[in-house]
Protein backbone atom coordinates (compact mmCIF):
# COMPACT_ATOMS: atom_id res chain seq x y z
CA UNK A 1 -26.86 101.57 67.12
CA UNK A 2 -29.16 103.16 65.30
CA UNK A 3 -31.84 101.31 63.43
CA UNK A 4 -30.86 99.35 60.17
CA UNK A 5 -32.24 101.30 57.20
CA UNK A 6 -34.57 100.51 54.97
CA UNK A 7 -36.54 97.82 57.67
CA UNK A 8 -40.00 98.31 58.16
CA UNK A 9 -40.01 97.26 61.62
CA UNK A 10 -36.41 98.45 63.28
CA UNK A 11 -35.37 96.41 66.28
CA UNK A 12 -35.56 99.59 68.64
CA UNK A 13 -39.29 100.35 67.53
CA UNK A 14 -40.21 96.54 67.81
CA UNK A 15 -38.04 95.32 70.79
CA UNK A 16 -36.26 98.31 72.05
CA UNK A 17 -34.92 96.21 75.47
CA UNK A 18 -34.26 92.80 73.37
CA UNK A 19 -30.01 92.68 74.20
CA UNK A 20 -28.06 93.10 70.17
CA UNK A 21 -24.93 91.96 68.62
CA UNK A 22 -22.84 94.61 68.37
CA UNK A 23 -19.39 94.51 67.04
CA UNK A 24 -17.10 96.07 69.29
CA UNK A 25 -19.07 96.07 72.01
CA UNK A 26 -18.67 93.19 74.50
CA UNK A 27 -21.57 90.49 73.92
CA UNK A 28 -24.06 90.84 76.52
CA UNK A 29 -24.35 86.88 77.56
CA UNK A 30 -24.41 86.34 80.72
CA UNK A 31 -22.36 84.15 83.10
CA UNK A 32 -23.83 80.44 83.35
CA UNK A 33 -25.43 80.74 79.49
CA UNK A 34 -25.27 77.13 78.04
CA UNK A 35 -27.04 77.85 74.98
CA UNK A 36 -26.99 81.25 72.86
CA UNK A 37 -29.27 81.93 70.19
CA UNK A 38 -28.71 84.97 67.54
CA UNK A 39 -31.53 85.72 65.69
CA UNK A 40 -31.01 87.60 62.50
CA UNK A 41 -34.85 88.81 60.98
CA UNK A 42 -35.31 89.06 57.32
CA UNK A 43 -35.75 92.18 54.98
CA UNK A 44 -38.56 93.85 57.20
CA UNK A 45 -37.16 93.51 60.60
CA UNK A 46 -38.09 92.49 63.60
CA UNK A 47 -41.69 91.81 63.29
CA UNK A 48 -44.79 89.72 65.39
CA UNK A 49 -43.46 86.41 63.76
CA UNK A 50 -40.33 86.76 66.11
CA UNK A 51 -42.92 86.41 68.93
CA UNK A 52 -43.27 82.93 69.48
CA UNK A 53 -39.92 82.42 68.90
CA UNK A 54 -39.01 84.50 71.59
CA UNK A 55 -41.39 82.71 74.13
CA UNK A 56 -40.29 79.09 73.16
CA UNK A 57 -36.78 79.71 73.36
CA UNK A 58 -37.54 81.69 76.47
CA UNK A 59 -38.48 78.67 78.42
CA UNK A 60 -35.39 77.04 78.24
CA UNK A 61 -32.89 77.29 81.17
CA UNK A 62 -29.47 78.59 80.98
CA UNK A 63 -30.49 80.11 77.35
CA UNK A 64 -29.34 83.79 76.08
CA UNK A 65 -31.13 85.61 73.13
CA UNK A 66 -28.91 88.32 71.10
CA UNK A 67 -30.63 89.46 67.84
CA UNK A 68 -28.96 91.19 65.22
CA UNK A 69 -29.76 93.70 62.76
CA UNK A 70 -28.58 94.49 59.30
CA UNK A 71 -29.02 96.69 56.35
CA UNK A 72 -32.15 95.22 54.26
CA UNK A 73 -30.54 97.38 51.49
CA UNK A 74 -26.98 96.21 51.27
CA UNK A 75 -25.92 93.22 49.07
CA UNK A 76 -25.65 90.35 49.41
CA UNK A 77 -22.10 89.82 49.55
CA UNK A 78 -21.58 92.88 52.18
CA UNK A 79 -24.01 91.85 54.44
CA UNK A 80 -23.03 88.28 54.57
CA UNK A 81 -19.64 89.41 55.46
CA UNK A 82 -20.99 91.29 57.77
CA UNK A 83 -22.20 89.28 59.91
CA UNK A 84 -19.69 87.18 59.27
CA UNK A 85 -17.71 89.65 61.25
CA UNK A 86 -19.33 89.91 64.26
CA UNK A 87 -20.60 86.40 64.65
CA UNK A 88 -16.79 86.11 65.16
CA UNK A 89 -15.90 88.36 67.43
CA UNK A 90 -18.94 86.77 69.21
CA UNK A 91 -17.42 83.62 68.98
CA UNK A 92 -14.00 85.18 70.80
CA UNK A 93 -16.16 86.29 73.67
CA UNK A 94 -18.70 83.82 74.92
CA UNK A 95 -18.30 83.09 78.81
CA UNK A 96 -16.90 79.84 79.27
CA UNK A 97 -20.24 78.32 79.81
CA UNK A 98 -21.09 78.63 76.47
CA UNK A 99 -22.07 75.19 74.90
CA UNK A 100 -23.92 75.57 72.02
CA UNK A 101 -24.33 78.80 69.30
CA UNK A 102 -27.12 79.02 67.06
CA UNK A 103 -27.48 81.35 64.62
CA UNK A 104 -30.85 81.56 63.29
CA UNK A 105 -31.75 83.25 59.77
CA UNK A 106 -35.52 84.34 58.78
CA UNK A 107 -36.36 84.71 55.27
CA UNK A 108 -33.99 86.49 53.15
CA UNK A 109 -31.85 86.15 56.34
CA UNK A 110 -31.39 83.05 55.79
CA UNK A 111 -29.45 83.31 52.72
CA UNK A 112 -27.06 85.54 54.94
CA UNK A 113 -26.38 82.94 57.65
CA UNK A 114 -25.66 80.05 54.88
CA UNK A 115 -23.27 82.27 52.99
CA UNK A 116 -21.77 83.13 57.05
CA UNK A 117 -21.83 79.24 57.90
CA UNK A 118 -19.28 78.72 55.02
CA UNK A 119 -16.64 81.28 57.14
CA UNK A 120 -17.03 80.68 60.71
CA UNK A 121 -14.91 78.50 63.44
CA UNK A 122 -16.55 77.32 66.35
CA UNK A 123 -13.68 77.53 69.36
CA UNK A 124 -13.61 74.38 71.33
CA UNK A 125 -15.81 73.03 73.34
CA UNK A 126 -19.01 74.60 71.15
CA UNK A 127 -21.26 73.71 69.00
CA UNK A 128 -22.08 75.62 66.04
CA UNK A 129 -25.54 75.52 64.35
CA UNK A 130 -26.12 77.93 61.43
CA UNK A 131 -30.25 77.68 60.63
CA UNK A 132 -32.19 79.36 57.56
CA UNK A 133 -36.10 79.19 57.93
CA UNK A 134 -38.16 80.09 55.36
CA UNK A 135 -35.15 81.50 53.17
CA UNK A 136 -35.53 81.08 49.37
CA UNK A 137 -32.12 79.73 49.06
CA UNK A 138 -32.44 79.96 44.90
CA UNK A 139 -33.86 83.34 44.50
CA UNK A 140 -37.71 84.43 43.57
CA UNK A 141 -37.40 84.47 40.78
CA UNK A 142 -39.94 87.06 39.99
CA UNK A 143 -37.37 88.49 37.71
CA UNK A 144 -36.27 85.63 35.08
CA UNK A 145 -34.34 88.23 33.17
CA UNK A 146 -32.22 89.85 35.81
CA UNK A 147 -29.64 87.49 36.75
CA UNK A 148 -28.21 84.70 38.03
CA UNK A 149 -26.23 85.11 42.38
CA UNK A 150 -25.98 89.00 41.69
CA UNK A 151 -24.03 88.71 45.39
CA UNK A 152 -23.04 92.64 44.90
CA UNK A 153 -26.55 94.01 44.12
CA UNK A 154 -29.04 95.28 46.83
CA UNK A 155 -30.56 92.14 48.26
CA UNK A 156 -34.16 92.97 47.44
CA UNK A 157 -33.18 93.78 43.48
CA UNK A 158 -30.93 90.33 43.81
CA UNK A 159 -34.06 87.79 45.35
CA UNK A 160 -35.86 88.78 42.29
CA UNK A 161 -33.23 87.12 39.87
CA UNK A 162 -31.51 83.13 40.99
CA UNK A 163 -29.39 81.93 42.93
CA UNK A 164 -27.55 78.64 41.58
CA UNK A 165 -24.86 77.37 44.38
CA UNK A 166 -24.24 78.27 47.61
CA UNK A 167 -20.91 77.30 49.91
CA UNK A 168 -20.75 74.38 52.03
CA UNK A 169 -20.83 74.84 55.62
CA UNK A 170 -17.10 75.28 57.46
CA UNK A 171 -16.18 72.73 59.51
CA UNK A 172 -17.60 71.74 62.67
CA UNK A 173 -20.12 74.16 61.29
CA UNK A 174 -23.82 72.49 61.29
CA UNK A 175 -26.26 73.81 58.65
CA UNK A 176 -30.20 73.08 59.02
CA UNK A 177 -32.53 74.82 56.32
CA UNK A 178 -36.42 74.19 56.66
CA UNK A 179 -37.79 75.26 54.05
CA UNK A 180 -41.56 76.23 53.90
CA UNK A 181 -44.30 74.97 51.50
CA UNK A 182 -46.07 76.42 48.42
CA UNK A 183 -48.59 77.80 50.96
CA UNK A 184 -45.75 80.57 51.95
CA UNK A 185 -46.13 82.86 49.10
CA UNK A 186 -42.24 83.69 49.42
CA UNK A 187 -42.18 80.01 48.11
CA UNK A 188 -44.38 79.76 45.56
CA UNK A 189 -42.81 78.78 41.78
CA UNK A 190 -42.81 81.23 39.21
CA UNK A 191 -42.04 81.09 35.84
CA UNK A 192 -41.16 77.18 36.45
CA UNK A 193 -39.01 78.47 39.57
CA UNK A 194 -38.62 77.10 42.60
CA UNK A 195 -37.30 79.15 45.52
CA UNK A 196 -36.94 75.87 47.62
CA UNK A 197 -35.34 74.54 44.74
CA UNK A 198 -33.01 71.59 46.87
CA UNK A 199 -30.25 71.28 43.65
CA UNK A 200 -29.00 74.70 45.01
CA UNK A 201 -27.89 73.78 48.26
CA UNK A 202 -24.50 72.73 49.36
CA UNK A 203 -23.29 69.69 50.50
CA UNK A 204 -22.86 68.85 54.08
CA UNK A 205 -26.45 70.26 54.41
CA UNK A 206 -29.24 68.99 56.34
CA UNK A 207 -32.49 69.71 54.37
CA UNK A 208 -36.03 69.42 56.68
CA UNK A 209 -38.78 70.32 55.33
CA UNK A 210 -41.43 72.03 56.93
CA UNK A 211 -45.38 71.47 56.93
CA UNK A 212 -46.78 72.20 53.53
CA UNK A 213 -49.65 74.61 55.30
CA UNK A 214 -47.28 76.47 57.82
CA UNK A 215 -47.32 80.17 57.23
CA UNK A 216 -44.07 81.66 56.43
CA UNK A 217 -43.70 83.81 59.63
CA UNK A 218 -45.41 81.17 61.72
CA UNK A 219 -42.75 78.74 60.22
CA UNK A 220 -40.35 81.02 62.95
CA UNK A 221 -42.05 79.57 66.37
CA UNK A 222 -42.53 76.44 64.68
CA UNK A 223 -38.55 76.06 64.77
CA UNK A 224 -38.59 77.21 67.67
CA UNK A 225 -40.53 74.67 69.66
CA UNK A 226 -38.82 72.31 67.79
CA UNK A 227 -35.36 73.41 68.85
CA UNK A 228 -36.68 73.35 72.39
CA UNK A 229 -38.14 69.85 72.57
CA UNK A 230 -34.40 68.62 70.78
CA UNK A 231 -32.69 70.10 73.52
CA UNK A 232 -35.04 68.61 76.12
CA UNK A 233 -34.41 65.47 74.93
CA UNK A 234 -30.69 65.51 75.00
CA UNK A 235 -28.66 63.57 77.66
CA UNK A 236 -28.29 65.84 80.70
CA UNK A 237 -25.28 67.07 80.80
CA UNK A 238 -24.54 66.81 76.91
CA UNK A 239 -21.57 68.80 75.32
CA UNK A 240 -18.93 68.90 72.89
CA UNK A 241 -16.53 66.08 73.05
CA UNK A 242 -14.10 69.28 73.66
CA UNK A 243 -14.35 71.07 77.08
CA UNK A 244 -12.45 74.35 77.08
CA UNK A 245 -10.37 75.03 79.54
CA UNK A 246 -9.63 78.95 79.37
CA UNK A 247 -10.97 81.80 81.76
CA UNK A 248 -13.90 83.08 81.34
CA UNK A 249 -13.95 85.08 78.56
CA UNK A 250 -16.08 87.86 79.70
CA UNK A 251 -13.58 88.93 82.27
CA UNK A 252 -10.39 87.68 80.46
CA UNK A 253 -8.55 90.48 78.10
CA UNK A 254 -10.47 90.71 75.05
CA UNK A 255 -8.12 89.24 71.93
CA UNK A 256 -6.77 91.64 69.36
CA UNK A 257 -9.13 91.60 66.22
């Protein structure tokens, strides 16, 4: 794949070995993988404040990291659908190991995976967890004249304007957004705006704020460690009321898309 244009730091420049999400290309999770993560950076790319992400998440056993890349200049609507797409035929393909997916947004990333939550299926026998950190789910708003959800402009040209509703999650889909404080300049109000504005956000959502003072690119290892000491602290053992009972997927015949 060639690197997503328009991103000032493209995955191959930043993290040219980290393993991608690539739609027709078999997933590259390996055997025994309990717990997948997909990390999907914002409008600049993969930059320093997927770092301590990466190590935190990295300390967890039977975990696999995928990252995926997109097209900062695309709208809205297209790149939502997007990755829509291939977090499904991800979904079709996971070993049979595969407990847990989460599918973490960054930033104006974020606003991709909510608008993705509202279309994906987990199979059975996994859970689903769509997370936006740091995303301002109602727009900027450094634009008060330029529109309200313009889902078929360039992304960039859309934050500026609002955004009033967004989908609620599918089911069996869990949706987490943390929101950062009006330290994060991404965050801050203007013209009486709030990006974090909670009246935006769909029902079926689970809303947790973040620190006031946490950084918006710090925010990312932040929800990281937190992820890791949740999954610590589950049962050993833990999964899915659902056990699936199919091959292995990676060696069964891939299904017809």
């Amino acid at each position: 794949m060639t690197s997503a244009p328009g991103c000032a730091v493209p995955l191959q420049q930043a993290c040219p070995g980290c393993p991608r999400l690539e739609l027709g290309e078999r997933p590259p999770v390996p055997p025994g993988t309990r717990t997948l993560f997909v990390l999907v950076p914002g409008l600049l790319g993969y930059g320093w404040e997927w770092n301590g992400a990466q190590l935190a998440l990295g300390q967890l056993p039977a975990t696999s990291v995928l990252v995926y890349e997109w097209d900062a200049w695309a709208s809205l609507l297209a790149s939502s659908d997007r990755l829509t797409a291939h977090t499904r035929f991800l979904l079709r393909r996971l070993p049979a190991s595969v407990r847990k997916v989460v599918l973490l947004g960054h930033s104006a990333a974020g606003l991709l995976v909510v608008r993705a939550a509202a279309a994906l299926q987990p199979p059975p026998g996994v859970r689903l967890e769509v997370l936006a950190v740091g995303a301002p789910m109602a727009g900027c708003g450094f634009n008060p004249w330029s529109g309200d959800n313009l889902l078929r402009t360039a992304l960039p040209i859309a934050l500026a304007g609002r955004f009033t509703a967004w989908p609620a999650p599918a089911s069996g889909v869990r949706l987490r957004i943390f929101p950062t404080g009006p330290s994060d300049p991404v965050m801050q109000k203007r013209f009486g705006h709030d990006p974090a504005d909670p009246s935006v956000l769909p029902p079926g959502v689970e809303l947790e704020p973040l620190p006031r003072e946490l950084d918006h690119n710090v925010a990312l290892g932040h929800v990281a460690r937190r992820l890791i000491a949740e999954e610590r602290a589950a049962p050993p053992g833990a999964a899915p009321a659902a056990t699936r009972a199919e091959p292995d997927r990676a060696t069964s015949p891939p299904p017809q898309d």
